[in-house]
Protein backbone atom coordinates (compact mmCIF):
# COMPACT_ATOMS: atom_id res chain seq x y z
CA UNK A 1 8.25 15.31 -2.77
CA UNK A 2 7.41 15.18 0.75
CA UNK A 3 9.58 12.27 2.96
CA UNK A 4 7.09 9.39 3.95
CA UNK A 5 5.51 10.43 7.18
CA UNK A 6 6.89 8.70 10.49
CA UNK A 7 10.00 7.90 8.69
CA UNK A 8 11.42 5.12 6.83
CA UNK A 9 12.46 3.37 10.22
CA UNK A 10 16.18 3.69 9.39
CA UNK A 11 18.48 3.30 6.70
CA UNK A 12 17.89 0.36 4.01
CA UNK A 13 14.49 -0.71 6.10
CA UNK A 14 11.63 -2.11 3.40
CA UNK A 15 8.16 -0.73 4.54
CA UNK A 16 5.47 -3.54 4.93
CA UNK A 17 1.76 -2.58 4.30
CA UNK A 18 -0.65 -5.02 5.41
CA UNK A 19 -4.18 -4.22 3.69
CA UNK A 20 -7.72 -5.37 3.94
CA UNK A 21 -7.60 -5.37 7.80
CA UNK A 22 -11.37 -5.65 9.30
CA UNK A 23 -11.26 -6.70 12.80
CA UNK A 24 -9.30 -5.29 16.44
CA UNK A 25 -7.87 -8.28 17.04
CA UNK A 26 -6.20 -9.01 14.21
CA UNK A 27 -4.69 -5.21 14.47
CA UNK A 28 -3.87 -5.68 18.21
CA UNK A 29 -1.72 -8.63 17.31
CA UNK A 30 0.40 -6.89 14.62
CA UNK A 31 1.99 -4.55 17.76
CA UNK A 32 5.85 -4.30 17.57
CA UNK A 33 6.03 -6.48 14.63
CA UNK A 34 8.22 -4.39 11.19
CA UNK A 35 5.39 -3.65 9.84
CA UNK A 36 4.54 0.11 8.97
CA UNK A 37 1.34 0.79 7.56
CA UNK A 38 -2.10 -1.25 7.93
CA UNK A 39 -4.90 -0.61 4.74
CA UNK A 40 -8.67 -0.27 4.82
CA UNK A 41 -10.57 -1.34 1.72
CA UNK A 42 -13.25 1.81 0.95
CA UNK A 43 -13.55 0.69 -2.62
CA UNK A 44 -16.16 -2.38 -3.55
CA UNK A 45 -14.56 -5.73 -2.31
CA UNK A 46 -14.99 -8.38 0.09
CA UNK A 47 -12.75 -6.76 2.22
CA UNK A 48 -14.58 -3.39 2.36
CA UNK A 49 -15.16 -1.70 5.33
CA UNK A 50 -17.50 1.04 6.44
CA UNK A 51 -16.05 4.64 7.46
CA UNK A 52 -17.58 3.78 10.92
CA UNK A 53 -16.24 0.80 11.53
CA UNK A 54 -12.85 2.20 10.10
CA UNK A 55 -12.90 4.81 12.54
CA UNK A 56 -12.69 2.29 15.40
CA UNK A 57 -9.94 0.02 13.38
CA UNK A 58 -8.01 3.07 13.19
CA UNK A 59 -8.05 4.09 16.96
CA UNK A 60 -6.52 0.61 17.49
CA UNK A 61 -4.08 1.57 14.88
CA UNK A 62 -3.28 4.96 16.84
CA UNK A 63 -2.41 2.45 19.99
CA UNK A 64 0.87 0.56 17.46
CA UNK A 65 4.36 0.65 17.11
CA UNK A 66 6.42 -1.14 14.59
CA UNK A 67 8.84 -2.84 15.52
CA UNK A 68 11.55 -0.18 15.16
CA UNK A 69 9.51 2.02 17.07
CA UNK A 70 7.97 4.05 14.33
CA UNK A 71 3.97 4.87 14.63
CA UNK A 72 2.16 2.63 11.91
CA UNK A 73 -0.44 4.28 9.57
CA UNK A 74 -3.50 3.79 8.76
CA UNK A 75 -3.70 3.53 4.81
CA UNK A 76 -7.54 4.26 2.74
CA UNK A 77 -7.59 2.52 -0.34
CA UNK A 78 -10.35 4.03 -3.10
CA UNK A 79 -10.79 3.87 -6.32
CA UNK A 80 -12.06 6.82 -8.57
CA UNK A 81 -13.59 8.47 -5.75
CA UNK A 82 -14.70 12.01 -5.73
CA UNK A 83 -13.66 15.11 -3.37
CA UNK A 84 -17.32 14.58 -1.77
CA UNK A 85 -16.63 10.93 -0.76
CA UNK A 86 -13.29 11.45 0.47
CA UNK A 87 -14.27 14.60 2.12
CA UNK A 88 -16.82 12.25 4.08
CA UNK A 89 -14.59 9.19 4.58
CA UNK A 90 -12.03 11.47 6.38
CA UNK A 91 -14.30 13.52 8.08
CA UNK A 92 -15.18 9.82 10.01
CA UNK A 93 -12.34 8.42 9.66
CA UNK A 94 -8.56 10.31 9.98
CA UNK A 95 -6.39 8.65 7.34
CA UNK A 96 -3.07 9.57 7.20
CA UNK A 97 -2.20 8.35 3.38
CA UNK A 98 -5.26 8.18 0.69
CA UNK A 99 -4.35 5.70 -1.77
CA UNK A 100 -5.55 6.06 -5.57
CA UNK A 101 -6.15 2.64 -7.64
CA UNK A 102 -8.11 4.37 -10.14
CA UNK A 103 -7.59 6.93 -13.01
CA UNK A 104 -7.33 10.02 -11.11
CA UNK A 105 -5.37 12.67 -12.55
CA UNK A 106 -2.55 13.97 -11.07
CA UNK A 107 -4.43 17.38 -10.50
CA UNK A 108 -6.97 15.75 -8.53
CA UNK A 109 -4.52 13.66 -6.45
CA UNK A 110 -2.44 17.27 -5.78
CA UNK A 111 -6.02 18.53 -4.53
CA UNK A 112 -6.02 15.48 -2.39
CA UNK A 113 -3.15 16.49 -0.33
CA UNK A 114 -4.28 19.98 -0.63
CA UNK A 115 -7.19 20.23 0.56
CA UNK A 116 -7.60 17.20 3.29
CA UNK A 117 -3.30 17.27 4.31
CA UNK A 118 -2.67 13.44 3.67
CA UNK A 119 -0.25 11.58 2.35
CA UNK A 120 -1.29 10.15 -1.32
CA UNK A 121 -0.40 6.84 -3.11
CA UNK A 122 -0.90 6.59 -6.81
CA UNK A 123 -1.15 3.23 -7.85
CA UNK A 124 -0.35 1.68 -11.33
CA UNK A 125 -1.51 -2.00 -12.85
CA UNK A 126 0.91 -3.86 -14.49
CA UNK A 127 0.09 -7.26 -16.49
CA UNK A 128 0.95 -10.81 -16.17
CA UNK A 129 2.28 -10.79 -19.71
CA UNK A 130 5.97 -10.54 -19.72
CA UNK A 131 5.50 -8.77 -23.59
CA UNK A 132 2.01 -6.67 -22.84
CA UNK A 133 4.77 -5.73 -19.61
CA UNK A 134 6.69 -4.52 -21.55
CA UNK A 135 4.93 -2.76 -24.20
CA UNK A 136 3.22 -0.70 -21.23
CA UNK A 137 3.01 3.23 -21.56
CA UNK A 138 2.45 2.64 -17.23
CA UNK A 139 6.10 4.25 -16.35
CA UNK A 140 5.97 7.22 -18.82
CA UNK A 141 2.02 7.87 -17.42
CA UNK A 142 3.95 7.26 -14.07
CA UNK A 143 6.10 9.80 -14.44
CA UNK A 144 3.40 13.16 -14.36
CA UNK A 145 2.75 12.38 -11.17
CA UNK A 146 5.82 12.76 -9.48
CA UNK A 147 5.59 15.76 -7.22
CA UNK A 148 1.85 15.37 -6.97
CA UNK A 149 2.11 12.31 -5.18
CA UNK A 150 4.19 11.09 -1.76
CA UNK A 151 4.65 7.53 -3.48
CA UNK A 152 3.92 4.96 -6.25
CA UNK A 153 2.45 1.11 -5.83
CA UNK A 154 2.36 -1.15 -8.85
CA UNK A 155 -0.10 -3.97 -8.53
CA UNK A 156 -1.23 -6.79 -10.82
CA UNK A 157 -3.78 -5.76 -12.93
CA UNK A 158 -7.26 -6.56 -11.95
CA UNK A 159 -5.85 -6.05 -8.01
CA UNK A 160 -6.61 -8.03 -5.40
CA UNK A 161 -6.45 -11.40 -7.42
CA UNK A 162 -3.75 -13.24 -5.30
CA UNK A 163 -1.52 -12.97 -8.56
CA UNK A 164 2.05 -12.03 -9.18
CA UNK A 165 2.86 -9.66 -12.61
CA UNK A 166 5.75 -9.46 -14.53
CA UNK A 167 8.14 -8.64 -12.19
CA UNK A 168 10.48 -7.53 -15.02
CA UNK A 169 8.74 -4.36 -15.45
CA UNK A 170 9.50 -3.22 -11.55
CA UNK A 171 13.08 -1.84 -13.37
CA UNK A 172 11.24 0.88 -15.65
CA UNK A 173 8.81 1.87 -12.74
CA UNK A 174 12.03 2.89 -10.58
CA UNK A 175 13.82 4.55 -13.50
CA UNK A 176 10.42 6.52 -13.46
CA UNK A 177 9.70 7.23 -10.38
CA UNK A 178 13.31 9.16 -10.04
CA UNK A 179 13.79 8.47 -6.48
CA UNK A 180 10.10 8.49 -5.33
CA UNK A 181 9.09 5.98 -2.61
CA UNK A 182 7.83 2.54 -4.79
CA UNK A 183 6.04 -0.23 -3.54
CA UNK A 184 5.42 -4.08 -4.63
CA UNK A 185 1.90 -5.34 -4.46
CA UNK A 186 0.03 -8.29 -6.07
CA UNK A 187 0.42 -11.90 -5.63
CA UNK A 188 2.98 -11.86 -2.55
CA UNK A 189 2.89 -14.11 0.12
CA UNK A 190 5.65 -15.14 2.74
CA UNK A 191 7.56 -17.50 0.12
CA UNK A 192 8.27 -15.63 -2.99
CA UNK A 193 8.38 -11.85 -0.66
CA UNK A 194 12.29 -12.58 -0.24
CA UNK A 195 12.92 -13.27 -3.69
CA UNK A 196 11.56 -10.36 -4.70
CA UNK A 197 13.45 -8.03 -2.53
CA UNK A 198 16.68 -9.89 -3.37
CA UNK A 199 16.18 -9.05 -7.21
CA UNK A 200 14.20 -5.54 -7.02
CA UNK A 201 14.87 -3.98 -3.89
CA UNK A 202 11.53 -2.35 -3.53
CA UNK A 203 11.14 0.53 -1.34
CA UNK A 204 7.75 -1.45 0.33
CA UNK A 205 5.81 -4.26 -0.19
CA UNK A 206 1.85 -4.45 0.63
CA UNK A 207 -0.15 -7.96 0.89
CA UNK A 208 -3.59 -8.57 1.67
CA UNK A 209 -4.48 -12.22 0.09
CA UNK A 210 -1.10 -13.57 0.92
CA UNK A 211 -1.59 -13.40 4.76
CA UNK A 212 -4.90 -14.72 4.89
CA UNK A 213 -6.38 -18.62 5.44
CA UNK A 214 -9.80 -19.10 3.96
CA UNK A 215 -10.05 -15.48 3.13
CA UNK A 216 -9.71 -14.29 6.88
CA UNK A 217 -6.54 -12.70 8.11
CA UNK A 218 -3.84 -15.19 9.13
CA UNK A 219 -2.45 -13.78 12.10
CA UNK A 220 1.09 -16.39 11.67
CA UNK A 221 0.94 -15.49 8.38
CA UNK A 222 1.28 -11.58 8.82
CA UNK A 223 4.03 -12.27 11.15
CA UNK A 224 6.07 -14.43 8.73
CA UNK A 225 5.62 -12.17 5.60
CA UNK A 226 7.11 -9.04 7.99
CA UNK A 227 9.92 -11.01 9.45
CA UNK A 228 10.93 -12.19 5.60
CA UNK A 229 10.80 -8.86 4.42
CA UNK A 230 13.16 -7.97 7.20
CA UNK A 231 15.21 -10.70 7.06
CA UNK A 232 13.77 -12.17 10.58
């Protein structure tokens, strides 16, 4: 497994993706704040962005430091894409992690890093359902990626609907991932991000509806969700 790029910002620190970014200013604003990676939506949602415009999102990115002084990353979420399409994304746009929402194989997501030298997420759905949770054959499936991959997210199924999942099932993703960086997503916002960290210890979290207002970026929000995470 290859460490996470630009370090984990010391001992015990919990990474903070912010995803569905579409605008400078909103990216400006997120300088020296503990946050550590900022996502770009290339899959089909309201939040997508063109490689074009990513491009100049990213430049601003280039410009950031975290608050522990670590360079933050720019993050490319797809979903199912092929070599093609990621070979053009990247060749506009310089990612430095490719994240994987669909059913790629682990072969394809080794050829990711192979052949265009980022970093690669896998991500894995989990239910609301505290029994379908745990009935899920997602942490054994989880576990033939490991080497192929730089680090796992779980999500709630569906992604992107502003809901939590059974938080429950975080324990058998960590037993499988053996080590492997693991991220939270789905349904956190600034008042429950605590209480999951004091229960599950996540190695990152990653938000996108929780810091917005009216489906725009809330720039106070951002700040509180990072500072919580920290501690702040």
């Amino acid at each position: 497994m290859r460490p996470i790029d630009g370090g984990s910002g010391g001992a015990g620190l919990t990474r903070v993706k912010i995803c569905g970014l579409r605008d400078t200013a909103t990216i400006q604003a997120m300088d020296g704040l503990p946050v550590h990676e900022i996502g770009f939506m290339f899959a089909k949602s309201r939040r997508q962005v063109a490689p074009a415009l990513a491009a100049e999102l990213i430049a601003e990115v280039r410009k950031l430091r975290s608050r522990d002084g670590s360079a933050m990353r720019a993050v490319g979420v797809f979903v199912n894409p092929t070599m093609d399409e990621l070979r053009e994304t990247l060749q506009t746009a310089p990612l430095d992690v490719v994240q994987l929402h669909g059913e790629e194989s682990p072969a394809f997501c080794e050829d990711v890093r192979r052949t265009f030298g980022t970093a690669v997420w896998k991500v894995f759905s989990v239910t609301e359902d505290h029994a379908a949770a745990d009935d899920s054959d997602g942490p054994a499936r989880l576990e033939a990626y490991r080497g192929c991959v730089d680090a796992f997210l779980i999500d709630t199924a569906g992604g992107g609907t502003g809901r939590t999942f059974a938080w429950h099932a975080i324990d058998r993703y960590k037993s499988a991932a053996a080590g492997m960086p693991l991220y939270v997503a789905g349904g956190l916002h600034p008042d429950n991000v605590a209480e999951l960290l004091s229960r599950y210890s996540p190695d990152g979290v990653d938000v996108s509806s929780g810091v917005e207002t009216d489906g725009a970026k809330d720039r106070t929000k951002i700040r509180l969700f990072a500072e919580r995470v920290q501690g702040l």
